[in-house]
C-alpha atoms as a PDB file:
ATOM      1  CA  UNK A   1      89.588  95.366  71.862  1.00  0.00           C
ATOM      2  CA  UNK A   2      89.314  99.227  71.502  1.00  0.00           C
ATOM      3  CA  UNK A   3      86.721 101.372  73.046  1.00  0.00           C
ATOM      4  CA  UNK A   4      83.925 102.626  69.969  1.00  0.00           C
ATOM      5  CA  UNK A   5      83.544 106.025  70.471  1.00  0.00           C
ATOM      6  CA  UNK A   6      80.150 107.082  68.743  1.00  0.00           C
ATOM      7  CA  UNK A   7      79.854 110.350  66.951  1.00  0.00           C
ATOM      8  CA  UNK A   8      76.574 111.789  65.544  1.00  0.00           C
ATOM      9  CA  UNK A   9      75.986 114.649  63.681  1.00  0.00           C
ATOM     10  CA  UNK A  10      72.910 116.168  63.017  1.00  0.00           C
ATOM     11  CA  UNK A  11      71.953 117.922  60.036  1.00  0.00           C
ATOM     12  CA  UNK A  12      68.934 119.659  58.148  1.00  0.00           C
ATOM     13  CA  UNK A  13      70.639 118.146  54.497  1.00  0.00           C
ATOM     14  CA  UNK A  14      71.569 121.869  53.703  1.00  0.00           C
ATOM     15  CA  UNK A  15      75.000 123.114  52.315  1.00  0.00           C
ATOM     16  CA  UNK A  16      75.490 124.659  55.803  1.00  0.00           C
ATOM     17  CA  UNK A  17      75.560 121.246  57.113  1.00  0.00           C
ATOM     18  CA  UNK A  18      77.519 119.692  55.038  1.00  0.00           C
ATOM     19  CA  UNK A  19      81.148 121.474  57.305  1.00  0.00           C
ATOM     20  CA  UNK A  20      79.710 119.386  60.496  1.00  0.00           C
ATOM     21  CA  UNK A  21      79.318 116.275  58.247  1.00  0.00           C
ATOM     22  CA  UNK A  22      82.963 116.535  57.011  1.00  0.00           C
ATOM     23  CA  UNK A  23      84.310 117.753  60.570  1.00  0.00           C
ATOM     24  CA  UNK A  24      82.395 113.726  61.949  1.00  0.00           C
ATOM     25  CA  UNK A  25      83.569 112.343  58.624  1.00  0.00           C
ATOM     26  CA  UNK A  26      87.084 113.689  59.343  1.00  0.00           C
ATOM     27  CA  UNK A  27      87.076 112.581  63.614  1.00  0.00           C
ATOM     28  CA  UNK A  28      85.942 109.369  62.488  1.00  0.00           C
ATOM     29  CA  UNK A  29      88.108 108.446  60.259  1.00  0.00           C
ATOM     30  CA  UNK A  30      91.493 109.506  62.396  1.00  0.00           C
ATOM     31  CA  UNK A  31      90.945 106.433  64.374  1.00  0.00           C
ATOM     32  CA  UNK A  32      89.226 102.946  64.277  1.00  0.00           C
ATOM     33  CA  UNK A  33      87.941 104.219  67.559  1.00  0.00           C
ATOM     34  CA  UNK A  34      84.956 106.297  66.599  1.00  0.00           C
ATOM     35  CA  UNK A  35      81.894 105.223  64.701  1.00  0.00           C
ATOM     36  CA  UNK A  36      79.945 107.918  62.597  1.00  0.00           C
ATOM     37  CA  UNK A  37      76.200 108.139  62.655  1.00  0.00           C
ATOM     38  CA  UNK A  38      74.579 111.227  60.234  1.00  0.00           C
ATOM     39  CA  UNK A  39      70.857 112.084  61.043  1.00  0.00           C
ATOM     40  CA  UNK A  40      68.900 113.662  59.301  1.00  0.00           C
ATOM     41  CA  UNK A  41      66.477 115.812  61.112  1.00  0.00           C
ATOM     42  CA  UNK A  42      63.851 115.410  58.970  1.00  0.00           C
ATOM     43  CA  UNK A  43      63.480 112.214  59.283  1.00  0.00           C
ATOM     44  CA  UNK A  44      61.019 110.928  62.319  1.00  0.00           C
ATOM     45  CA  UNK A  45      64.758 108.645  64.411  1.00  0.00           C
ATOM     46  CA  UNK A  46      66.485 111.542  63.356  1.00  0.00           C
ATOM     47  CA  UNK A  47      64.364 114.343  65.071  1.00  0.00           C
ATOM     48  CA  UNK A  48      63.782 111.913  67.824  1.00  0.00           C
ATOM     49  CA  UNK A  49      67.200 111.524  68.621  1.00  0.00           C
ATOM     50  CA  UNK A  50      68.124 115.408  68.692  1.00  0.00           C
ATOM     51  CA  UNK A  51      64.955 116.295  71.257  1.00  0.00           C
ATOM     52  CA  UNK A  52      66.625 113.472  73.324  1.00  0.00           C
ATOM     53  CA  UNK A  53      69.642 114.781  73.392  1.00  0.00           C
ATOM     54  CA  UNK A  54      68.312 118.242  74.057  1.00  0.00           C
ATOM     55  CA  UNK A  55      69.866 120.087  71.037  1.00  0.00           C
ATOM     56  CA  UNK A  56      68.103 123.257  69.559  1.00  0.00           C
ATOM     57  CA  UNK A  57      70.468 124.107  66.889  1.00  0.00           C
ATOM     58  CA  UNK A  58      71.672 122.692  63.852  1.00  0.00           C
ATOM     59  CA  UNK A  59      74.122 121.569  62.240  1.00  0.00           C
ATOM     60  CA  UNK A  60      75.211 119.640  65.914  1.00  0.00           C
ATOM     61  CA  UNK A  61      77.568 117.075  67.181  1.00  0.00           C
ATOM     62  CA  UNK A  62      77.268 114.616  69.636  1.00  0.00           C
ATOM     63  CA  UNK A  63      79.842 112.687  70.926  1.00  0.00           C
ATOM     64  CA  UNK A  64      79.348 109.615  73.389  1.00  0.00           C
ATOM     65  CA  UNK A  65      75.652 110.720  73.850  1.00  0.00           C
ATOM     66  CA  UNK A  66      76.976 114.431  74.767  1.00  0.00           C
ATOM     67  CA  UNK A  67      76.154 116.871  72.424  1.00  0.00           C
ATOM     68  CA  UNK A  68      79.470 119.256  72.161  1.00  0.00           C
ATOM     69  CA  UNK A  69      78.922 122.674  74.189  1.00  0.00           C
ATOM     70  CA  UNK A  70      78.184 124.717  71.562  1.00  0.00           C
ATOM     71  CA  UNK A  71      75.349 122.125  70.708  1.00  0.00           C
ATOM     72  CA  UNK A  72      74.176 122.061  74.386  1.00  0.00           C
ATOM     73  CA  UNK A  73      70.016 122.688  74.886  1.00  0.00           C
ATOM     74  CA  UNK A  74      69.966 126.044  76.259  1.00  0.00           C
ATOM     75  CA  UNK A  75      66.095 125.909  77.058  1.00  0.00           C
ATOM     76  CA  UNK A  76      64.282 126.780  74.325  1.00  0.00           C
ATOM     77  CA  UNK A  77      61.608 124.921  72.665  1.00  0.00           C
ATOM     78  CA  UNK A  78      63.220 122.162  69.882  1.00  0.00           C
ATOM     79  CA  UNK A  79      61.292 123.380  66.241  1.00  0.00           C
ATOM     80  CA  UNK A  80      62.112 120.556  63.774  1.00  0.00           C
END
């Protein structure tokens, strides 16, 4: 049985988004390794999720739990 990889992406639901949603769409789909999960950061899981992870900006990716380095917190307070 193959590993799952999971990938998140986080996202406001604005066009600027929508390139992070494709780029997870896009990693996803280029094996049956990876799983896709979208959240919405509106949403109370969603918003949840992203303080946990310590990301400050958005749009964001996550893979495995680690949010990519340009997603990384950097120590400022999490607005959403």
């Amino acid at each position: 049985m193959a590993t799952q990889h999971r990938i998140e992406v986080f996202t406001e639901g604005c066009s600027s988004c929508d390139g992070a949603v494709v780029y997870g769409q896009e990693l996803a789909s280029s094996s049956t390794e990876y799983e896709l999960q979208v959240w919405d950061v509106h949403g109370a899981e969603g918003s949840a999720r992203m303080k946990h992870l310590g990301i400050t900006e958005l749009p964001a990716i996550a893979v495995d739990g680690e949010p990519l380095v340009c997603c990384a917190h950097d120590g400022e307070e999490v607005n959403t």
